[in-house]
Protein backbone atom coordinates (compact mmCIF):
# COMPACT_ATOMS: atom_id res chain seq x y z
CA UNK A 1 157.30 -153.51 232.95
CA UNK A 2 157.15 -150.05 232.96
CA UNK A 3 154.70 -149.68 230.23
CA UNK A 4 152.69 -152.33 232.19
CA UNK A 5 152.00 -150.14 235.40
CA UNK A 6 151.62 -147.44 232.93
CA UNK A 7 148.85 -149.12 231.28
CA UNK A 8 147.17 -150.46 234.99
CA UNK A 9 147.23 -146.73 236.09
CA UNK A 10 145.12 -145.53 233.46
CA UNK A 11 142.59 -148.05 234.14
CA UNK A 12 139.11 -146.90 235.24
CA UNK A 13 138.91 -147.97 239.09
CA UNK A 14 135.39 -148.79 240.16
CA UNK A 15 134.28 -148.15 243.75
CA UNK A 16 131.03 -148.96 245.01
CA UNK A 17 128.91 -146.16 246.41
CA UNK A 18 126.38 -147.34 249.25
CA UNK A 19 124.00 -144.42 251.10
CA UNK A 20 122.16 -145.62 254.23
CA UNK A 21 119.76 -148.22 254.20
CA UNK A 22 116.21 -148.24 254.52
CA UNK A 23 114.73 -151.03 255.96
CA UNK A 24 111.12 -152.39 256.70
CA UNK A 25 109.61 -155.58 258.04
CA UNK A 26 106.95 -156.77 260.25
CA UNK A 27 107.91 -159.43 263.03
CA UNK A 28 105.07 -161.99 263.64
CA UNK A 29 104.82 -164.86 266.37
CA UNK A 30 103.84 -168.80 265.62
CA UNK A 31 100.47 -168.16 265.48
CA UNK A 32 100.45 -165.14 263.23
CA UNK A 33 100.30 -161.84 265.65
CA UNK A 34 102.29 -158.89 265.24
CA UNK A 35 105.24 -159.21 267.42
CA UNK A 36 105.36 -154.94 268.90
CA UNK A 37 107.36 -152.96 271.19
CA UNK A 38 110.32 -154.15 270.26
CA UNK A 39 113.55 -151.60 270.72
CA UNK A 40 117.08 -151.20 269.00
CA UNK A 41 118.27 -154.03 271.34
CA UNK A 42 116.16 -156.45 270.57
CA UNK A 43 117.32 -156.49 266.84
CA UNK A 44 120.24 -157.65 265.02
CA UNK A 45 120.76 -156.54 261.85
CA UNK A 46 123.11 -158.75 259.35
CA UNK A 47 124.33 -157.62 255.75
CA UNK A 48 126.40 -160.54 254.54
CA UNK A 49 126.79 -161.86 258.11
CA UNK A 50 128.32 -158.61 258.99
CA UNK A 51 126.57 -156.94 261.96
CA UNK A 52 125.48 -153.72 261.07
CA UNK A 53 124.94 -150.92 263.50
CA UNK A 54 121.52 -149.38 263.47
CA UNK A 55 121.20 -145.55 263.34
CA UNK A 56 117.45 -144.80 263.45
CA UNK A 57 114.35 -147.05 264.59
CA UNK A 58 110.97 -146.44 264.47
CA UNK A 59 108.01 -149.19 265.50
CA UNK A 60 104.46 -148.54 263.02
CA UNK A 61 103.75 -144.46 262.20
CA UNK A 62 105.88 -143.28 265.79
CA UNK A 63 108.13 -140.94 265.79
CA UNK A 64 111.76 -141.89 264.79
CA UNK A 65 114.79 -142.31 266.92
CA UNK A 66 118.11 -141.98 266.70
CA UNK A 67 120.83 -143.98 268.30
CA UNK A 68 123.87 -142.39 270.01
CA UNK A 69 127.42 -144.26 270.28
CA UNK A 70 126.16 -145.56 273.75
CA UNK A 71 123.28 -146.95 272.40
CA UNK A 72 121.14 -144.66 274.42
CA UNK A 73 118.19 -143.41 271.94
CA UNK A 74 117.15 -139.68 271.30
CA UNK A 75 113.91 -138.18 269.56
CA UNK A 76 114.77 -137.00 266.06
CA UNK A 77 114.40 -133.32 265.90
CA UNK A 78 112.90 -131.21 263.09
CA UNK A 79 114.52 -127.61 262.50
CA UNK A 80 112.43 -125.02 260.16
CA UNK A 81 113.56 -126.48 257.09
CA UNK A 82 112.63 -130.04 258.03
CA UNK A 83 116.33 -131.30 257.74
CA UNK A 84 117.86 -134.12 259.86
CA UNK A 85 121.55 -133.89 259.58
CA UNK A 86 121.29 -132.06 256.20
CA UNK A 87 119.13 -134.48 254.79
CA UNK A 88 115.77 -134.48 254.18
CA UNK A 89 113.19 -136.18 256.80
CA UNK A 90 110.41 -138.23 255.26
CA UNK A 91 110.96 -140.94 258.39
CA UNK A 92 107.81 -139.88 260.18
CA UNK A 93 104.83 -142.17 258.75
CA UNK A 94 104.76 -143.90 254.81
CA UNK A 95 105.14 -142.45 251.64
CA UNK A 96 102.33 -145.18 249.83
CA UNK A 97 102.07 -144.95 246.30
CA UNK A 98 98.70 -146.35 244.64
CA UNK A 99 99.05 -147.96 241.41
CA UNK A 100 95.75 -148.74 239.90
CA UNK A 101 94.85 -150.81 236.66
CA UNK A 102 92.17 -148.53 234.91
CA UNK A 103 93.54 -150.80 231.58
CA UNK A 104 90.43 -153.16 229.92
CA UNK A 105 90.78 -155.87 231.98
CA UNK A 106 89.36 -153.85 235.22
CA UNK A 107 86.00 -152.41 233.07
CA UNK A 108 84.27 -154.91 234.97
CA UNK A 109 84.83 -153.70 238.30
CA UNK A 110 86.42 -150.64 238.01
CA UNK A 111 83.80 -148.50 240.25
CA UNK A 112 84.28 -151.14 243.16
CA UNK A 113 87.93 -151.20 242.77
CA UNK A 114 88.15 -147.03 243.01
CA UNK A 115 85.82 -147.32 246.22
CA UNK A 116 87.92 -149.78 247.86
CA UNK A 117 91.04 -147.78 247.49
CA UNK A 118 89.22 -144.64 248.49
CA UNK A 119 88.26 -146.09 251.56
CA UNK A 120 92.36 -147.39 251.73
CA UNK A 121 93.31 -143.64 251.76
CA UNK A 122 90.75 -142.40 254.00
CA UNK A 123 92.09 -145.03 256.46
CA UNK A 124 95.84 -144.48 256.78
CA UNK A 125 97.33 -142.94 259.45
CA UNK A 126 97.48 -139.13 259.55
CA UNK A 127 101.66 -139.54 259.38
CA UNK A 128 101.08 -140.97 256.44
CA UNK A 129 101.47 -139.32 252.64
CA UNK A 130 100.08 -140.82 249.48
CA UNK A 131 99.99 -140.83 246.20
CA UNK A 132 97.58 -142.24 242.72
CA UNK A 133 99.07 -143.70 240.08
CA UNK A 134 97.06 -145.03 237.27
CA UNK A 135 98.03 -146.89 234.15
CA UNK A 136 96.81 -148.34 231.13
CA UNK A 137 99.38 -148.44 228.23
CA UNK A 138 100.94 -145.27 229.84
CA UNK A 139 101.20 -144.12 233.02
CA UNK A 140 99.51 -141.31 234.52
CA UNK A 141 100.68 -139.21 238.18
CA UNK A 142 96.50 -138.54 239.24
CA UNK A 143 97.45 -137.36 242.57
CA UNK A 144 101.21 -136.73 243.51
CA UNK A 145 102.49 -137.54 247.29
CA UNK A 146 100.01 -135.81 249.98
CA UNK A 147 99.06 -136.07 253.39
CA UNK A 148 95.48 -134.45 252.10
CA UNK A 149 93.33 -136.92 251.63
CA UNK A 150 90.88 -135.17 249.83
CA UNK A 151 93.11 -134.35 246.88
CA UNK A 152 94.13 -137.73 246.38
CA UNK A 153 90.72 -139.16 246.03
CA UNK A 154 90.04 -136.14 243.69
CA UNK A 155 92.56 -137.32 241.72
CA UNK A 156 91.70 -141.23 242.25
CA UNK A 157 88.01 -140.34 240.78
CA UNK A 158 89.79 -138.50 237.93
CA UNK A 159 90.56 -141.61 236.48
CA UNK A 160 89.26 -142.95 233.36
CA UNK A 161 89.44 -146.89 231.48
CA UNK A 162 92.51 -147.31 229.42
CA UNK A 163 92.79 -150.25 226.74
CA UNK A 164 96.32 -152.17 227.04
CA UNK A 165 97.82 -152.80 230.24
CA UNK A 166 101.67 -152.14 230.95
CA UNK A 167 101.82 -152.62 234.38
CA UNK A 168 105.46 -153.69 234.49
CA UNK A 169 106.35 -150.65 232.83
CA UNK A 170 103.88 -148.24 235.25
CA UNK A 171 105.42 -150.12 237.90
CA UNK A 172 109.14 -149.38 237.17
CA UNK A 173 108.27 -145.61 236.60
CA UNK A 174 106.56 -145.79 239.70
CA UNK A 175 109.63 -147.22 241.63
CA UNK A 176 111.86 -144.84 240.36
CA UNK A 177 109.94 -142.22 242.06
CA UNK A 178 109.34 -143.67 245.64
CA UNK A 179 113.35 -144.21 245.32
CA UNK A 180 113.90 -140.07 245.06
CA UNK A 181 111.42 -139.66 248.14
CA UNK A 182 113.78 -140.60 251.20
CA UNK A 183 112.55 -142.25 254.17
CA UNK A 184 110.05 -145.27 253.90
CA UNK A 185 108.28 -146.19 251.34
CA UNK A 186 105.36 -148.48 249.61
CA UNK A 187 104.08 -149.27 246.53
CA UNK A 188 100.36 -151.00 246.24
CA UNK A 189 99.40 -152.35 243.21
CA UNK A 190 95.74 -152.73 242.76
CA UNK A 191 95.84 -155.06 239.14
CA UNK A 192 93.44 -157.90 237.48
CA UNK A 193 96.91 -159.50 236.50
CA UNK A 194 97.37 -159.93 232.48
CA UNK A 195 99.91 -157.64 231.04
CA UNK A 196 100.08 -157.65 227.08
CA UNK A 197 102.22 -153.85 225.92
CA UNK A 198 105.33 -153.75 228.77
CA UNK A 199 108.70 -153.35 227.30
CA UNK A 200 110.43 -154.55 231.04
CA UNK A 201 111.15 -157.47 232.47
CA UNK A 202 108.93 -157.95 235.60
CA UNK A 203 112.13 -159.41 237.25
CA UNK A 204 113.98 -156.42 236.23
CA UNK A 205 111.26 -154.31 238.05
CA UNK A 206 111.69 -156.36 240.94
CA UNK A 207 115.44 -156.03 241.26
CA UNK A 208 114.84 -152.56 241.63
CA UNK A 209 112.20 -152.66 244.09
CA UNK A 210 114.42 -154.75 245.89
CA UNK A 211 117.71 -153.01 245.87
CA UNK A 212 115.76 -149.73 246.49
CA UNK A 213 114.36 -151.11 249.75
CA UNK A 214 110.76 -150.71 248.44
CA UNK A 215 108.11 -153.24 249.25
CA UNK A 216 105.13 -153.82 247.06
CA UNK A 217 102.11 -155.02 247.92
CA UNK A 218 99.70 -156.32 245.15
CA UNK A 219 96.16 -157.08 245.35
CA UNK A 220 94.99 -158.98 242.30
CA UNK A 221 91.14 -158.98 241.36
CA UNK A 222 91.79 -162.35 239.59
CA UNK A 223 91.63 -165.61 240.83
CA UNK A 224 94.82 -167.68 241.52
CA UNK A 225 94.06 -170.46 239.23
CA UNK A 226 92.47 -168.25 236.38
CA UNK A 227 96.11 -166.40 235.60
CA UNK A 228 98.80 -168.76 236.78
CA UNK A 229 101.04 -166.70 235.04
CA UNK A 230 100.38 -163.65 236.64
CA UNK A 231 99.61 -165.14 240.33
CA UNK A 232 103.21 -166.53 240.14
CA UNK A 233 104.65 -163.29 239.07
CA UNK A 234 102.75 -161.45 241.68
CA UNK A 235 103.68 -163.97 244.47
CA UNK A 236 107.84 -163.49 243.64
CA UNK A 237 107.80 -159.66 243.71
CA UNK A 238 106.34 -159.25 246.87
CA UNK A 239 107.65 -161.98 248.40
CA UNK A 240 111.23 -160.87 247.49
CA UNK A 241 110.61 -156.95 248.50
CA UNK A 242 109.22 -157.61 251.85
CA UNK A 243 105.16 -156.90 250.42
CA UNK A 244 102.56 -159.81 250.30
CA UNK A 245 99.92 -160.50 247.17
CA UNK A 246 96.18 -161.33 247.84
CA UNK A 247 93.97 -162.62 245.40
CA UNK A 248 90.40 -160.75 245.73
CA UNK A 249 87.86 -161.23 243.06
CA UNK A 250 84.91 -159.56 245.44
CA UNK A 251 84.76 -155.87 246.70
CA UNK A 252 84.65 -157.84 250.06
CA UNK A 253 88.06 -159.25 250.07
CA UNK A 254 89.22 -156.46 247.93
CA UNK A 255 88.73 -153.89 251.45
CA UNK A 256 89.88 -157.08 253.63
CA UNK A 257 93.36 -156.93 251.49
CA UNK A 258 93.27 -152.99 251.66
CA UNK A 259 93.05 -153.72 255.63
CA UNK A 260 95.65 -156.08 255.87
CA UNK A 261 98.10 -153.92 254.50
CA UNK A 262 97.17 -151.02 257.10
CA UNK A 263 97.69 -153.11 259.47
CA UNK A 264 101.13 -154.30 258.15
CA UNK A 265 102.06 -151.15 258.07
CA UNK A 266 101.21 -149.57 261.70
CA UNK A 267 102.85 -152.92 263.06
CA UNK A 268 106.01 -152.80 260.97
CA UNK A 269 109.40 -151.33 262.01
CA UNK A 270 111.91 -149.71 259.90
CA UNK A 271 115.37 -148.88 260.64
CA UNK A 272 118.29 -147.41 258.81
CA UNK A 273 122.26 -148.23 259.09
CA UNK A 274 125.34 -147.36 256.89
CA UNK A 275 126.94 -150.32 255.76
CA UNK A 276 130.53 -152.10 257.48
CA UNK A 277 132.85 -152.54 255.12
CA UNK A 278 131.89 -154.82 252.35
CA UNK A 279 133.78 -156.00 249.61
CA UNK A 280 130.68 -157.73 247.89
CA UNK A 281 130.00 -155.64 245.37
CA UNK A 282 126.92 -158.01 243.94
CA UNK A 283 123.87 -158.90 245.80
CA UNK A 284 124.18 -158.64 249.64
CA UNK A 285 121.77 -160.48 251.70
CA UNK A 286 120.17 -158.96 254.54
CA UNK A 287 119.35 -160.78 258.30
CA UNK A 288 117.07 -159.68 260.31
CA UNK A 289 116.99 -161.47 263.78
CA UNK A 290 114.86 -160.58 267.21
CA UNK A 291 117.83 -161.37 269.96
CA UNK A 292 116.21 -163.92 272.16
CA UNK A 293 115.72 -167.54 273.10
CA UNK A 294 111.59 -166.60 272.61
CA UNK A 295 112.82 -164.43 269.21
CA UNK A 296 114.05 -167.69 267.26
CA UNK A 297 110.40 -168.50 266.80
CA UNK A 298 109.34 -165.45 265.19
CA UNK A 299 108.70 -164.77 261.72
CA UNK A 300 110.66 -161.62 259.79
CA UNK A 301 109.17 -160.53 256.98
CA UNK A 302 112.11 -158.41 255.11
CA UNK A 303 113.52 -158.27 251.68
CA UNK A 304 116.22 -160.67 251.38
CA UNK A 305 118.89 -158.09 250.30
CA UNK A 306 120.06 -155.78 247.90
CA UNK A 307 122.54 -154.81 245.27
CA UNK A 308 124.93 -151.75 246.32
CA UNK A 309 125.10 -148.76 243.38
CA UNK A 310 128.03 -148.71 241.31
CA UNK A 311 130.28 -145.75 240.84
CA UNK A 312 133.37 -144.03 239.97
């Protein structure tokens, strides 16, 4: 017996480690409008039917808040080192990172497809930061994250036509930066669809997305019916981040996509909470409801959860 709780003590114990969360979504009514000026009160906030209390909320590229004990609601102040609370503050605006098939399958287009994203980036809210990613069979960092414009196009126009297309694998490496940079975050992939060299799963890549709060938007130059394959892969991983795919085969629908997604993200909100107590330590699923009798109409577009980090 003895020798029993001997042997139990010197077991690893596993705890599970969960920072704040970061979370986006647009609300939209029944016919398809943005749903804004919404506050903290209007919003419940459910992580495995566990109300959560909200810490910050911010509505589009506004300034943040932050919510005191009484629920009253302060501006979020900046000292000299740009430090909220000893962390970091990237909460003002989006962090967007571009990734952009220069891989064979985009030789056709591939001066359209840089214009349309230039015009993207010229577009995007001055609160905003972004950064060009392009990829091939590797990945390459043209422009890192920036709020000048000017160098990321510079680095956009740097780009030359690859062969082999990895996007699942440019897309992981590209995740696992956006999850270092705090505050909110997208990731845009501009792709004709095929991918024949990745070594990932795009599943796996989607997990993280989704666990890391990170939506992804991908606009596919290929036509639905063309690449079933890839339409249906491209459908699930925005779908289950919070993003949306469009199908664009023109330079015409390619800039109406680009739109779009400004628009989703000057009418989205984002908030942050520390998770209640949990003892699910697998996926969590996330609620996201507008409290009112006119609310149960609306449509949230969120992630559906996430999977809290393991540790010691």
């Amino acid at each position: 017996m003895v020798v029993g709780l001997a042997a139990a003590q010197d077991r690893p114990v596993f705890r599970v480690k969960v920072d704040m969360v970061v979370l986006s979504f647009t609300i939209t009514d029944n016919k398809g409008k943005y749903v804004n000026g919404l506050k903290p009160r209007d919003l419940k906030v459910l992580e495995d039917g566990i109300s959560q209390k909200i810490a910050t909320f911010a509505e589009g590229n506004k300034p943040p808040v932050q919510l005191a004990e009484d629920g009253s609601m302060k501006p979020i102040t900046l000292s000299s080192a740009g430090m909220v609370d000893g962390r970091s503050d990237a909460f003002v605006g989006t962090n967007v990172f571009v990734l952009f098939d220069t891989s064979n399958y985009m030789y056709r287009g591939f001066v359209y497809a840089e214009d349309a994203i230039a015009d993207f980036i010229r577009g995007l809210d001055r609160a905003d930061s972004v950064a060009v990613y392009t990829f091939s069979r590797n990945l390459s960092r043209a422009a890192p994250l920036t709020k000048e414009r000017t160098d990321a196009i510079f680095g956009l126009r740097k780009a030359v036509a690859g062969d082999d297309a990895a996007l699942y694998n440019a897309l992981l490496l590209t995740l696992r930066d956006a999850a270092h940079i705090p505050g909110r975050k997208v990731v845009i992939v501009f792709s004709n669809g095929p991918d024949n060299a990745s070594m990932v799963a795009p599943d796996d890549v989607r997990a993280v997305a989704e666990d890391e709060g990170i939506p992804i938007y991908v606009i596919s130059t290929n036509e639905v019916n063309k690449d079933p394959i890839s339409s249906s892969v491209f459908k699930r991983i925005s779908t289950r981040t919070g993003g949306r795919s469009y199908f664009a085969k023109t330079w015409q629908k390619q800039v109406e996509a680009f739109e779009s997604i400004r628009e989703d993200l000057g009418n989205s909100y984002t908030v942050t909470y520390y998770p209640q107590p949990n003892p699910n330590e697998g996926f969590r699923k996330i609620d996201v409801q507008v409290a009112s009798d006119v609310g149960k109409k609306y449509r949230v577009q969120c992630r559906p959860g996430y999977r809290p980090r393991g540790g010691f």
